[in-house]
N, C-alpha and C. Protein backbone atom coordinates (compact mmCIF):
# COMPACT_ATOMS: atom_id res chain seq x y z
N UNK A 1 0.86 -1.18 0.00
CA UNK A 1 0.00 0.00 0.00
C UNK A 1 0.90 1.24 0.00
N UNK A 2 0.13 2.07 -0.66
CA UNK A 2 1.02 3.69 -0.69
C UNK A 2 1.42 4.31 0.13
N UNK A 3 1.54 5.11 0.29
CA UNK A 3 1.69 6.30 1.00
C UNK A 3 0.22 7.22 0.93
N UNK A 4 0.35 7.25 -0.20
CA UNK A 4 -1.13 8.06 -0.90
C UNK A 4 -2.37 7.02 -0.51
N UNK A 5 -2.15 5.75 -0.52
CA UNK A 5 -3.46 4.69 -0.23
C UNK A 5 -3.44 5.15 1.10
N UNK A 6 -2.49 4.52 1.66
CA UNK A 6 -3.04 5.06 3.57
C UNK A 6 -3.10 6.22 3.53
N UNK A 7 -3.02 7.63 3.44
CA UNK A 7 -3.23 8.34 4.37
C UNK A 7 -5.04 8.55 3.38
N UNK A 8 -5.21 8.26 2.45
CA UNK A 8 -7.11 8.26 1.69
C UNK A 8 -7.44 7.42 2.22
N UNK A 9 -6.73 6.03 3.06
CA UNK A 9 -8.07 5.18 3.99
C UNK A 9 -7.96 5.83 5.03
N UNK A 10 -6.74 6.54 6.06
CA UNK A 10 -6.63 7.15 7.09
C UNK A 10 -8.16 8.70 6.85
N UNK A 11 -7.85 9.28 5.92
CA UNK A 11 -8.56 9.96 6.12
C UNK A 11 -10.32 9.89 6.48
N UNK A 12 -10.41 8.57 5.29
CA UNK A 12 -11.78 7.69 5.04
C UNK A 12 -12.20 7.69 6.52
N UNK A 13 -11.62 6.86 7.27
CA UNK A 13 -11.83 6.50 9.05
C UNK A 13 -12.21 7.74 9.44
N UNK A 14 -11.27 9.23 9.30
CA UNK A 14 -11.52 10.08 10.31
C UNK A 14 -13.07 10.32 10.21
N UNK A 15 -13.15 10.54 8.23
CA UNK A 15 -14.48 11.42 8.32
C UNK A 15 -15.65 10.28 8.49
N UNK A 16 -15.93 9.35 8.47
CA UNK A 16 -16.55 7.86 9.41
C UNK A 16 -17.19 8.06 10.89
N UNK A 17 -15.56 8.01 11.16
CA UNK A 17 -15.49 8.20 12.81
C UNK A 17 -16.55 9.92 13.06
N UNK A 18 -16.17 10.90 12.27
CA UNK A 18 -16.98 12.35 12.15
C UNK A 18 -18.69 11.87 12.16
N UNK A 19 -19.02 11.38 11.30
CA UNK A 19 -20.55 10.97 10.77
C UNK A 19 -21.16 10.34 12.44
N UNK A 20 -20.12 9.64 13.04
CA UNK A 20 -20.86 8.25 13.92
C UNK A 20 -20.65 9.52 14.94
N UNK A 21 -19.77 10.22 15.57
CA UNK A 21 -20.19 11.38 16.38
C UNK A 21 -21.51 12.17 16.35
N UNK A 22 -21.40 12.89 15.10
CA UNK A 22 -22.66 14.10 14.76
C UNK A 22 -24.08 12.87 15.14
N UNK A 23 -23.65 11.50 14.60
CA UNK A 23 -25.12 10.71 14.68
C UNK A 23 -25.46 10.94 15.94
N UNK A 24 -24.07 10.36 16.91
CA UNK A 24 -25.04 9.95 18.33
C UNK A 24 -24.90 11.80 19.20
N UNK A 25 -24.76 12.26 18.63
CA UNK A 25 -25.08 13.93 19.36
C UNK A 25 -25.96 14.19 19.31
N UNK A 26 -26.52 13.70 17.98
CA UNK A 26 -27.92 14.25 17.31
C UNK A 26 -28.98 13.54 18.31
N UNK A 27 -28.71 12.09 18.13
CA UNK A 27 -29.17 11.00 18.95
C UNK A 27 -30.10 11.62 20.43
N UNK A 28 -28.65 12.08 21.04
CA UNK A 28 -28.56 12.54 22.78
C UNK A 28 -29.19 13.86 22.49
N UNK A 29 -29.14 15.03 21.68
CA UNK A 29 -29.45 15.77 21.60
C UNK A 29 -31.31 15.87 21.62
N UNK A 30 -31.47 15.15 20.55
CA UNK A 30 -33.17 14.76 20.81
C UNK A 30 -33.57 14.05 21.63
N UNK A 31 -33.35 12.95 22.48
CA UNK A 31 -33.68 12.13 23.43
C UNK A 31 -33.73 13.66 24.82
N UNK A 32 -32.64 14.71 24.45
CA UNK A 32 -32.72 15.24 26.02
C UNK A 32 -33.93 16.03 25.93
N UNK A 33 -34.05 16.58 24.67
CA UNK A 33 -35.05 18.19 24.55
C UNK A 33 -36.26 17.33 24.59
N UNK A 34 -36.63 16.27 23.76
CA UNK A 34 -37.74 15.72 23.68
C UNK A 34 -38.39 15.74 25.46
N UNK A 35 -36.81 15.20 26.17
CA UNK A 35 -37.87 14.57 27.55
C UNK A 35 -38.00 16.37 28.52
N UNK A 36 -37.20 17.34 28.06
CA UNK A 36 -38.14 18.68 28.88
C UNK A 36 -39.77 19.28 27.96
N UNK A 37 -39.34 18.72 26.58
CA UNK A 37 -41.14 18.99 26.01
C UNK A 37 -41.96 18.28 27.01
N UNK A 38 -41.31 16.82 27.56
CA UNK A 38 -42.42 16.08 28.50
C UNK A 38 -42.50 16.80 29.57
N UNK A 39 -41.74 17.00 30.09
CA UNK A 39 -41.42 17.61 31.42
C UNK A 39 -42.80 18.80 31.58
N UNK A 40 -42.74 19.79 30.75
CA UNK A 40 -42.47 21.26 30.54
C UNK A 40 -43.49 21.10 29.39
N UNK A 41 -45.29 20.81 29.64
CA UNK A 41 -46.13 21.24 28.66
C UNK A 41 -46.41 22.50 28.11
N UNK A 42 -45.93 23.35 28.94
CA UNK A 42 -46.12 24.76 28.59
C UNK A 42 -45.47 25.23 27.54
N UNK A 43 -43.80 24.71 27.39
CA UNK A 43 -43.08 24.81 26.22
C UNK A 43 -42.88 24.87 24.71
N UNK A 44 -43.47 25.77 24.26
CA UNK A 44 -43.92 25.36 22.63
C UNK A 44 -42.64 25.87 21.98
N UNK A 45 -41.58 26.51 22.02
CA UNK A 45 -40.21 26.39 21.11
C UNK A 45 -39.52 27.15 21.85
N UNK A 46 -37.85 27.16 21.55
CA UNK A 46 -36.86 27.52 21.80
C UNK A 46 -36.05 27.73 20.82
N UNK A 47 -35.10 28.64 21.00
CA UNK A 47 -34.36 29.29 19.81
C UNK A 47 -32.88 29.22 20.11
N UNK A 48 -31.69 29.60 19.51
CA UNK A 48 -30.87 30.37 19.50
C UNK A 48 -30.07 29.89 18.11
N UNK A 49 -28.91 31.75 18.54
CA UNK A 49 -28.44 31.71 16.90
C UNK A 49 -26.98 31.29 16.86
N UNK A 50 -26.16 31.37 16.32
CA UNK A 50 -24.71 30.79 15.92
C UNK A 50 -24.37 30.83 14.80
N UNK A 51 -23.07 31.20 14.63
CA UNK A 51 -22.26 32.15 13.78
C UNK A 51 -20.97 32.38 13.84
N UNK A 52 -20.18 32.41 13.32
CA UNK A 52 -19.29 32.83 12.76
C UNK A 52 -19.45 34.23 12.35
N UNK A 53 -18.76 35.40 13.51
CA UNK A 53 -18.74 36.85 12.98
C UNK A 53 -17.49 37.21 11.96
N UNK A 54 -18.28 38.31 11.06
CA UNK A 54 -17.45 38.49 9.86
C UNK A 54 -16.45 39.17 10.03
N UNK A 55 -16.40 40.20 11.03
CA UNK A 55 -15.22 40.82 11.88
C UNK A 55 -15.20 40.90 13.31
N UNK A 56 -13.80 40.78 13.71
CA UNK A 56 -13.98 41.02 15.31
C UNK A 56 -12.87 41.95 15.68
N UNK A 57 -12.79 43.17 14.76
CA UNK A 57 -11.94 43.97 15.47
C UNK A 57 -10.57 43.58 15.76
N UNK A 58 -10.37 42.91 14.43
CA UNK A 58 -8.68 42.69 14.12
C UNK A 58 -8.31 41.42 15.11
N UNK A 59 -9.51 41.03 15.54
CA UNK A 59 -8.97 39.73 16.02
C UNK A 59 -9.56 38.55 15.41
N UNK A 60 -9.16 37.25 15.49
CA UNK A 60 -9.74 36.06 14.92
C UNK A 60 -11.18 35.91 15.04
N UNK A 61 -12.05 35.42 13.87
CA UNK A 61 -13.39 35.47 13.86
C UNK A 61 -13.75 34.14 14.24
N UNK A 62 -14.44 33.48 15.07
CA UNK A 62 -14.39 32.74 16.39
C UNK A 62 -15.66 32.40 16.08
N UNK A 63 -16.50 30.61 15.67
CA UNK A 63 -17.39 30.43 15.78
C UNK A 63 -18.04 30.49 17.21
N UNK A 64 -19.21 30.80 17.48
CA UNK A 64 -20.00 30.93 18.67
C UNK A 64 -21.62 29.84 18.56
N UNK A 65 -21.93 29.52 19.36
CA UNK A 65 -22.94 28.71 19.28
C UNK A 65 -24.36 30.12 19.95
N UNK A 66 -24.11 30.74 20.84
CA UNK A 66 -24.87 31.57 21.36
C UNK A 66 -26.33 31.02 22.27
N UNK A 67 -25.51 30.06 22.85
CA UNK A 67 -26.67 29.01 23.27
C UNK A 67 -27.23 29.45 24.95
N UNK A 68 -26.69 30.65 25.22
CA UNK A 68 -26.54 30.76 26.29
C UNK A 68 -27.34 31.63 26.35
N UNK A 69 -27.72 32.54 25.48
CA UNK A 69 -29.13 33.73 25.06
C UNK A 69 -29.95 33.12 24.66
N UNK A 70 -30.59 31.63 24.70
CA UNK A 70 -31.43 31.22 23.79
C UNK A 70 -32.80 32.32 24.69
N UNK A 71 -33.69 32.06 23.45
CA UNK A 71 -35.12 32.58 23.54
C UNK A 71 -35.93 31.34 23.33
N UNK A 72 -37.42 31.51 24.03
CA UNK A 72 -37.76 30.50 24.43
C UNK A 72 -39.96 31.43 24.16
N UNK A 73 -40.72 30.16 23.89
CA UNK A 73 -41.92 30.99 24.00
C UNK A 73 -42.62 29.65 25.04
N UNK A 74 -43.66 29.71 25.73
CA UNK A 74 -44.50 29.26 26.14
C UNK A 74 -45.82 29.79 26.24
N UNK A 75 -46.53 28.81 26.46
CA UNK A 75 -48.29 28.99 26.95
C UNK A 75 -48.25 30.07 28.55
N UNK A 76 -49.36 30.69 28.16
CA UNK A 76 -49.55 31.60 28.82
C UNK A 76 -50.45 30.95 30.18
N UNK A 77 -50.18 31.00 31.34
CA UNK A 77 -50.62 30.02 32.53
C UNK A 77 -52.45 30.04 32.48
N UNK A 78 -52.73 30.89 32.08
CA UNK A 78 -53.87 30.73 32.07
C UNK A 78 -54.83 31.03 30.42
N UNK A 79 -55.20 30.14 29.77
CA UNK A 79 -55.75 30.27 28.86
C UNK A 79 -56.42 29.45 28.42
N UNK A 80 -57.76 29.91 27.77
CA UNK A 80 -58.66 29.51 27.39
C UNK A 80 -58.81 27.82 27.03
N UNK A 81 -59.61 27.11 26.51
CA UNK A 81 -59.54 25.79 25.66
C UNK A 81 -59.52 25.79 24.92
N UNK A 82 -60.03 26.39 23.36
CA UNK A 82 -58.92 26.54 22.43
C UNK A 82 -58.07 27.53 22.01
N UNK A 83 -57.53 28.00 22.82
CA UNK A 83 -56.21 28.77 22.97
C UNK A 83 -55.25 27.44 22.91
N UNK A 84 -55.40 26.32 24.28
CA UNK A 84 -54.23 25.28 24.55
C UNK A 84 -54.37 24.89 23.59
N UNK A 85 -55.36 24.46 22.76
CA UNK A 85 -55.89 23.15 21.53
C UNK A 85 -54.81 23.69 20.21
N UNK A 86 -54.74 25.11 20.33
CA UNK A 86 -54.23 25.69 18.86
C UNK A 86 -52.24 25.56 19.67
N UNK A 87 -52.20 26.11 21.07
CA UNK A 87 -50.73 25.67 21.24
C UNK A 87 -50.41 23.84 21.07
N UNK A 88 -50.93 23.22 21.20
CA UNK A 88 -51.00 21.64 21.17
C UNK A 88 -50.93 21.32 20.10
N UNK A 89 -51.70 22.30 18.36
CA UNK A 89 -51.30 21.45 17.53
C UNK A 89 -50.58 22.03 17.10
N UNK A 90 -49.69 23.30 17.44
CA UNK A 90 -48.44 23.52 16.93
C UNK A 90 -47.08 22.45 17.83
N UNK A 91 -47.41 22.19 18.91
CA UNK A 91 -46.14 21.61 18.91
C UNK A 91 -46.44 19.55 18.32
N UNK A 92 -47.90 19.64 17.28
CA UNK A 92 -47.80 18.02 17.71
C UNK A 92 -47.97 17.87 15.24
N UNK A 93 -47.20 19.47 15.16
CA UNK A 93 -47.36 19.15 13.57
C UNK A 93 -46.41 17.88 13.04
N UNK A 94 -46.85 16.94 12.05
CA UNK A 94 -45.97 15.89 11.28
C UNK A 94 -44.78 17.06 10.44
N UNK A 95 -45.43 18.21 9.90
CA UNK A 95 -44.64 18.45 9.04
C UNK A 95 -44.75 20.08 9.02
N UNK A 96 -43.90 20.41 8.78
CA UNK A 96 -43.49 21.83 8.93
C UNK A 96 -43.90 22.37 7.61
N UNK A 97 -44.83 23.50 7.13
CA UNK A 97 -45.51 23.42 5.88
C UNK A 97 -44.17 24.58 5.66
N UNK A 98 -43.88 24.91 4.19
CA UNK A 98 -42.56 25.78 4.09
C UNK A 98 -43.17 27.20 3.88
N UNK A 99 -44.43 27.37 3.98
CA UNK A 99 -45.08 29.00 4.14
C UNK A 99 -45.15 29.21 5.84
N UNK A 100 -45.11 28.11 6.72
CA UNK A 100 -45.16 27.93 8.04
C UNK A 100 -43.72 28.96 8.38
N UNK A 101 -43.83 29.89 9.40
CA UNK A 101 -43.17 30.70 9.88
C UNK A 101 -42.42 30.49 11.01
N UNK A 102 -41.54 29.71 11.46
CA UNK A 102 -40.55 29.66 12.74
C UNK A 102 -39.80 30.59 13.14
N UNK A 103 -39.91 31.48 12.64
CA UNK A 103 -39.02 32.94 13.25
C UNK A 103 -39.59 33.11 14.71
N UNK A 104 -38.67 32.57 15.83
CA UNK A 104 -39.28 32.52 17.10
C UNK A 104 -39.74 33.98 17.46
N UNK A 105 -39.14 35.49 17.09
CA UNK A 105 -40.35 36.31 17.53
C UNK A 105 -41.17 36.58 16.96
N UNK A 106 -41.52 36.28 15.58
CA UNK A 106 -42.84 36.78 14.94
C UNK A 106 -43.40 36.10 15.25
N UNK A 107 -43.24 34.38 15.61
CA UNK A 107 -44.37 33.33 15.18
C UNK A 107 -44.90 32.92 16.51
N UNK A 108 -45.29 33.42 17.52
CA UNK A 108 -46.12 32.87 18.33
C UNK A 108 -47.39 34.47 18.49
N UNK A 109 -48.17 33.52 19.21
CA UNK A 109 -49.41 33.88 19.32
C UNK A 109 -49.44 34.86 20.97
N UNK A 110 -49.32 36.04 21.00
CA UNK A 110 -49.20 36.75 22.23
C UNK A 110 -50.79 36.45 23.01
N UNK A 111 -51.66 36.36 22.63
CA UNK A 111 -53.31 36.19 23.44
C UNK A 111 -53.15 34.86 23.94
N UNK A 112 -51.83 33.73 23.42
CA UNK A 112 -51.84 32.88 24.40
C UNK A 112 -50.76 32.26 24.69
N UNK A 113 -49.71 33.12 24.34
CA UNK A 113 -47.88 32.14 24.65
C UNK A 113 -47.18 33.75 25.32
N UNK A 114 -46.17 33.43 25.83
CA UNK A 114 -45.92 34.19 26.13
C UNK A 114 -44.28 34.14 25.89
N UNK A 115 -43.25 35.24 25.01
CA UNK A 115 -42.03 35.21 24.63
C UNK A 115 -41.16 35.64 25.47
N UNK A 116 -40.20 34.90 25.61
CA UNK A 116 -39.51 35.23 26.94
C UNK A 116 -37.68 35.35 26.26
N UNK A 117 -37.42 36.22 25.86
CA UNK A 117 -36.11 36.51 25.14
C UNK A 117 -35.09 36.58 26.09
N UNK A 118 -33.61 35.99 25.46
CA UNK A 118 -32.38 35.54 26.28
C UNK A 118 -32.77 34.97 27.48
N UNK A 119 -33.85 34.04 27.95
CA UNK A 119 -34.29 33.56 28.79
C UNK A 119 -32.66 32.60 29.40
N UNK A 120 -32.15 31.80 28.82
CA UNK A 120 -30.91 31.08 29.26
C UNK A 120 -29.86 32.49 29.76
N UNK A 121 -29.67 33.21 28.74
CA UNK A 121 -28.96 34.49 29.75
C UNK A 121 -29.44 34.91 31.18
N UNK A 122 -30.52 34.82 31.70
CA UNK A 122 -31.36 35.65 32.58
C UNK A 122 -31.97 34.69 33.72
N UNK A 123 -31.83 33.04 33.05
CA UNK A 123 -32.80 32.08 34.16
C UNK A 123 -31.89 32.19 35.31
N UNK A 124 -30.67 32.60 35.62
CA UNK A 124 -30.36 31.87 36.63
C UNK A 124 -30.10 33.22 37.70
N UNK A 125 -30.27 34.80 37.20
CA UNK A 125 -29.69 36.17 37.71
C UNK A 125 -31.37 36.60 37.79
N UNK A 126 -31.03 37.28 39.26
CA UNK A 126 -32.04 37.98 39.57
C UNK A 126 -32.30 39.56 39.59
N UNK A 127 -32.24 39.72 37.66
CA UNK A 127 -32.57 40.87 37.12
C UNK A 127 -34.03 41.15 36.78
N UNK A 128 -34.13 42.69 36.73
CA UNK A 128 -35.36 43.16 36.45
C UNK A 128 -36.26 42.69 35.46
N UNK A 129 -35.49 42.69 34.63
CA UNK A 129 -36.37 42.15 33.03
C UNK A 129 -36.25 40.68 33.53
N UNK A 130 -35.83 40.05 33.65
CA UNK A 130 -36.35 38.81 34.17
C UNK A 130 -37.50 38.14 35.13
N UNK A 131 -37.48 38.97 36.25
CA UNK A 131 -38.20 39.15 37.22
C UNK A 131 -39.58 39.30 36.48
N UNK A 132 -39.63 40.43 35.56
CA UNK A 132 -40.92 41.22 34.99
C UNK A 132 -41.22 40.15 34.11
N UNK A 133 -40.36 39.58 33.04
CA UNK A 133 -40.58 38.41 31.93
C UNK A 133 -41.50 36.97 32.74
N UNK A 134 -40.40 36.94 33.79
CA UNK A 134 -41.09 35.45 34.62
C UNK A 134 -42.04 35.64 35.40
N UNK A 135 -42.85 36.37 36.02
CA UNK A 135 -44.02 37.19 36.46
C UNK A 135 -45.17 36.30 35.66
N UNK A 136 -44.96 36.67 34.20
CA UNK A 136 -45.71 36.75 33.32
C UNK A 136 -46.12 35.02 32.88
N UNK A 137 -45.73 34.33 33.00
CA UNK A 137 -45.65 32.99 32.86
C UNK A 137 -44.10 31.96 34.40
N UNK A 138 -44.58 32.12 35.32
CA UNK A 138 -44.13 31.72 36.25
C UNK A 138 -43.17 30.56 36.33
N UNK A 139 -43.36 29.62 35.96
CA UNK A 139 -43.17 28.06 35.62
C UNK A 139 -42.32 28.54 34.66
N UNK A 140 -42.12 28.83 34.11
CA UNK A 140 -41.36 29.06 32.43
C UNK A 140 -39.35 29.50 32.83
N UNK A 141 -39.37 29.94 34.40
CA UNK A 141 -38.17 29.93 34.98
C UNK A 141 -37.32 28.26 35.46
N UNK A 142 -37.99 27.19 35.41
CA UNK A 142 -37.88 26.03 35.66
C UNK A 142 -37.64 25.52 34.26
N UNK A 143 -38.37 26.03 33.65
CA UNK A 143 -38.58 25.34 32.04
C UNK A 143 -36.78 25.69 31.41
N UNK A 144 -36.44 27.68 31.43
CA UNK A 144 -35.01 27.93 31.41
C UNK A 144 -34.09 26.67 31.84
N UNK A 145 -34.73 26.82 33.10
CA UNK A 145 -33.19 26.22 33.80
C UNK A 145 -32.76 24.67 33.23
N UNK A 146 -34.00 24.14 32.73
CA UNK A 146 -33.85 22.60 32.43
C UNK A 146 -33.12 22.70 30.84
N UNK A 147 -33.62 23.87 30.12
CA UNK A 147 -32.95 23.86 28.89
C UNK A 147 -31.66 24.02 28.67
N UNK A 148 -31.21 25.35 29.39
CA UNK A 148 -29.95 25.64 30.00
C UNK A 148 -28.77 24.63 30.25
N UNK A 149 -29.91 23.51 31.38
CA UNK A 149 -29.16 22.37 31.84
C UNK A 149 -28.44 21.19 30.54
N UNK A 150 -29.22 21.03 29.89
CA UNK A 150 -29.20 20.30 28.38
C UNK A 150 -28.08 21.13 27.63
N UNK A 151 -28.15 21.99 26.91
CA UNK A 151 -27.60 23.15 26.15
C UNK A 151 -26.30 23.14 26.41
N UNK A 152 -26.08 23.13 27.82
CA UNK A 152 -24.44 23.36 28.32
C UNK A 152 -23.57 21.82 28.49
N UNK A 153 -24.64 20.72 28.29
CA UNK A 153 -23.47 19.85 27.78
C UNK A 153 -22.48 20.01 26.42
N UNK A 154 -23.71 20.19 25.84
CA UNK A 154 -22.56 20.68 24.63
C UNK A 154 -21.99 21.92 24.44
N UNK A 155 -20.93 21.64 23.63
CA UNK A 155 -20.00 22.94 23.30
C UNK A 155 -20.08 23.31 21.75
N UNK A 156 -19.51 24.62 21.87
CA UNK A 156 -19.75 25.15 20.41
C UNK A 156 -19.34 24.62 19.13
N UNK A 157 -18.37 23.39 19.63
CA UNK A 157 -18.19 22.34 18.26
C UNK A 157 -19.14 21.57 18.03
N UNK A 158 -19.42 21.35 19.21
CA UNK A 158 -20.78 20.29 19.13
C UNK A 158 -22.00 20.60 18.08
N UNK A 159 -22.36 21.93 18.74
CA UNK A 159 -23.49 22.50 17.91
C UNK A 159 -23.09 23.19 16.33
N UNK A 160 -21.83 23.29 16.09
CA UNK A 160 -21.09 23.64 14.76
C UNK A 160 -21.94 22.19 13.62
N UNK A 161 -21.24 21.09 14.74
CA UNK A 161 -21.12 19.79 13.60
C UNK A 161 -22.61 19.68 13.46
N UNK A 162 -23.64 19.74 14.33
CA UNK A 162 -24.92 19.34 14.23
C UNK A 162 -25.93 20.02 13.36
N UNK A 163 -26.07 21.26 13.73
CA UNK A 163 -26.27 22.28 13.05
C UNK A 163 -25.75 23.68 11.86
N UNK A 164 -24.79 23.57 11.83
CA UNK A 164 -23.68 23.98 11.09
C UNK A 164 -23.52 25.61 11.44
N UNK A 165 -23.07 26.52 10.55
CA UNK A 165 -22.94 27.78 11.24
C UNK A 165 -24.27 28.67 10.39
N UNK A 166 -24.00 30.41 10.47
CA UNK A 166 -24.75 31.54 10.08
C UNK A 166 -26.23 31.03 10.02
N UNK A 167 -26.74 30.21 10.83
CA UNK A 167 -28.07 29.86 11.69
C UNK A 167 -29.00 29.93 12.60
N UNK A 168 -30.18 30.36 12.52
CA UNK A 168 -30.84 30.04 13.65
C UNK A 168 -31.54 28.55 14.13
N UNK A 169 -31.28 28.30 15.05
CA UNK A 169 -31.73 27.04 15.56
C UNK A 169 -32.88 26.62 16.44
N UNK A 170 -33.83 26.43 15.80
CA UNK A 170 -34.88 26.20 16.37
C UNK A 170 -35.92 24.71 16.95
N UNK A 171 -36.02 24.58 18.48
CA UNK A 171 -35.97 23.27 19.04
C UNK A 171 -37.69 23.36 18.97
N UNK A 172 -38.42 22.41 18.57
CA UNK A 172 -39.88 22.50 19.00
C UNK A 172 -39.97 20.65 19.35
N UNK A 173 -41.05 20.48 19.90
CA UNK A 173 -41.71 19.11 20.38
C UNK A 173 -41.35 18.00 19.46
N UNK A 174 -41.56 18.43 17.99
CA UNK A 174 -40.89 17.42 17.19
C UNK A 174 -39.77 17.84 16.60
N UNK A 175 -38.44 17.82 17.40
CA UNK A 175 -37.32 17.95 16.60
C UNK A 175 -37.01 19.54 16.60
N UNK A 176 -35.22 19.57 16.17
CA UNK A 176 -34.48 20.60 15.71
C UNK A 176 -34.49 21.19 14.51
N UNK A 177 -34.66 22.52 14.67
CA UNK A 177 -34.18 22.29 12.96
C UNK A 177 -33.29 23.67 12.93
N UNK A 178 -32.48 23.96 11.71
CA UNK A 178 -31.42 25.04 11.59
C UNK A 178 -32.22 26.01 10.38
N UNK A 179 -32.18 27.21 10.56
CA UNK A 179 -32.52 27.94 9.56
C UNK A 179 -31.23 29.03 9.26
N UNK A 180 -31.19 29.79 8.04
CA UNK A 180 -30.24 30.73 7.53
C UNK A 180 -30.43 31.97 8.18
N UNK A 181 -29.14 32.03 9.12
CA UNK A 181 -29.38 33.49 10.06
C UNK A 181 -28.59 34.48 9.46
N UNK A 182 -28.80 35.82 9.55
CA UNK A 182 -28.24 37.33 8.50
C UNK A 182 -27.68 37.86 9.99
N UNK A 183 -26.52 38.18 9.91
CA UNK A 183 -26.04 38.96 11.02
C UNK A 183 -24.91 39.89 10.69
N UNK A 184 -24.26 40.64 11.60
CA UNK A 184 -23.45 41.97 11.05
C UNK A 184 -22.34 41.05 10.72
């Protein structure tokens, strides 16, 4: 064998060995979020973005996962019956229609969810806007902390390989998904 043969099977293995990682991340990754949707009925999506900035002020441009500002919406503690019925069949759709809107702040319903932005920045500090945000949906500070808890196993390679970069990432009841994020 070559020189040139081994290091094209050497390489073959690495990117192998790459695929069987991203699988079982993906794997652990849905097995965890799935079981706080159980947890945490109130929960109808979670967000955050990641990127690669285009400048950083003459220093190296540094992928970021930004998992630590995620935004988050839930059901509003008290609402109607079909208010829950219409949050229930958004988180129980087969299929994501592609006119369907996931932009976590336009797309929820304020008369019965309630948006709770950089919620992972804020679940664990007892600031004002937090205080005032979690007021508003109570429970939804427990809901943070469990996401938070998940989120920070992985690291920003993690979420690179899974999701890839200039994305927003959006977690709902069935599954992850990555969309094309525009940033400075």
């Amino acid at each position: 064998m070559t020189t040139k043969e081994r290091l094209a099977e050497i390489k073959l293995n690495i990117n192998k060995l790459k695929e069987d990682a991203k699988e079982a991340a993906t794997k652990v990754f849905s097995e965890e979020t799935s079981k706080i949707f159980e947890q945490f009925p109130i929960l109808v999506k979670f967000s955050w973005n990641q990127y690669t900035p285009y400048f950083n002020d003459g220093d190296a441009c540094i992928f970021s996962s930004q998992h630590d500002n995620f935004n988050m919406v839930v059901t509003k503690p008290e609402v109607d019956e079909k208010a829950a019925k219409i949050a229930e069949a958004r988180k129980t759709l087969d299929e994501i229609d592609e006119d369907y809107n996931l932009d976590i702040e336009e797309d929820y319903d304020p008369e019965t969810e309630v948006l709770i932005e950089e919620a992972g920045y804020y679940c664990n500090m007892d600031r004002d806007y937090a205080i005032a945000t979690y007021e508003e949906a109570p429970e939804s500070r427990e809901v943070a902390r469990a996401i938070k808890e998940v989120l920070n196993v992985f690291d920003d390679d993690d979420f690179e390989n899974l999701f890839g970069d200039h994305v927003t990432v959006i977690v709902t009841a069935k599954g992850a998904q990555a969309e094309d994020y525009d940033h400075d």
